[in-house]
Protein backbone atom coordinates (compact mmCIF):
# COMPACT_ATOMS: atom_id res chain seq x y z
CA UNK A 1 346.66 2.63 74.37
CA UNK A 2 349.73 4.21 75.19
CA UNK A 3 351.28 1.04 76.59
CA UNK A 4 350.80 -0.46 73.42
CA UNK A 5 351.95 2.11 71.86
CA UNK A 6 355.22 2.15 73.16
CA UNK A 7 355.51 -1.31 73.20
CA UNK A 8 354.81 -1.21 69.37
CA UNK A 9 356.66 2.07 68.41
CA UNK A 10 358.58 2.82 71.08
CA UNK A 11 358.86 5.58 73.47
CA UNK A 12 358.92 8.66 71.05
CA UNK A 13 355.79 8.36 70.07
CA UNK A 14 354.59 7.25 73.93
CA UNK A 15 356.07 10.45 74.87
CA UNK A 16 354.12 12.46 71.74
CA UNK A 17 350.84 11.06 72.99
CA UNK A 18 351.42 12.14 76.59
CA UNK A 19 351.60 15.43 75.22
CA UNK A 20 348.50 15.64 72.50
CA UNK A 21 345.22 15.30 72.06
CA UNK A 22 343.78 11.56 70.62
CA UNK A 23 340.73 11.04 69.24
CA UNK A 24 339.66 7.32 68.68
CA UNK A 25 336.82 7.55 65.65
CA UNK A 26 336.06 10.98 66.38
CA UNK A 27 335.99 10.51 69.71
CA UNK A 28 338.50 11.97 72.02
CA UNK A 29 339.89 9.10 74.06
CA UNK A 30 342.24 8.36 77.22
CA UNK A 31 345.07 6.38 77.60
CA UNK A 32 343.27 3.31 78.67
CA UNK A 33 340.95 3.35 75.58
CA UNK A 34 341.28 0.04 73.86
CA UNK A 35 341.76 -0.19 70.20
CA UNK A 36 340.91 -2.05 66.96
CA UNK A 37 343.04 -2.35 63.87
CA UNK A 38 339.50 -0.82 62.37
CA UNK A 39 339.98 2.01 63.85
CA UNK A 40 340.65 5.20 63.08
CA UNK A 41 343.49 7.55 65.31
CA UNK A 42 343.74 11.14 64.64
CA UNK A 43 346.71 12.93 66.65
CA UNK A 44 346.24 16.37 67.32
CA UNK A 45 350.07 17.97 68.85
CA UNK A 46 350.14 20.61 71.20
CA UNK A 47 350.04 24.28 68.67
CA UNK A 48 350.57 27.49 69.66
CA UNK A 49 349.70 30.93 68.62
CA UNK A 50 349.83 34.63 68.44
């Protein structure tokens, strides 16, 4: 996924991914998980509190 990624949308958003959590159709996924165009992607960035 992230290979793609960055091959697609370049390294930005490679670099985003590294850093957050991905969920592949409300599922979290890795970085090898293959995708569909069906699919739904939900990016979830790093947050912080206090």
């Amino acid at each position: 996924m992230v290979a793609a990624t960055t091959e697609r949308f370049g390294p930005e958003l490679a670099a985003l991914l590294e850093r957050s959590r991905v969920w592949v159709n409300g599922v979290a996924a890795g970085s090898d998980t293959p995708l569909s165009a069906e699919d739904e992607v939900a990016i979830l960035p790093p947050v912080s509190g206090g």
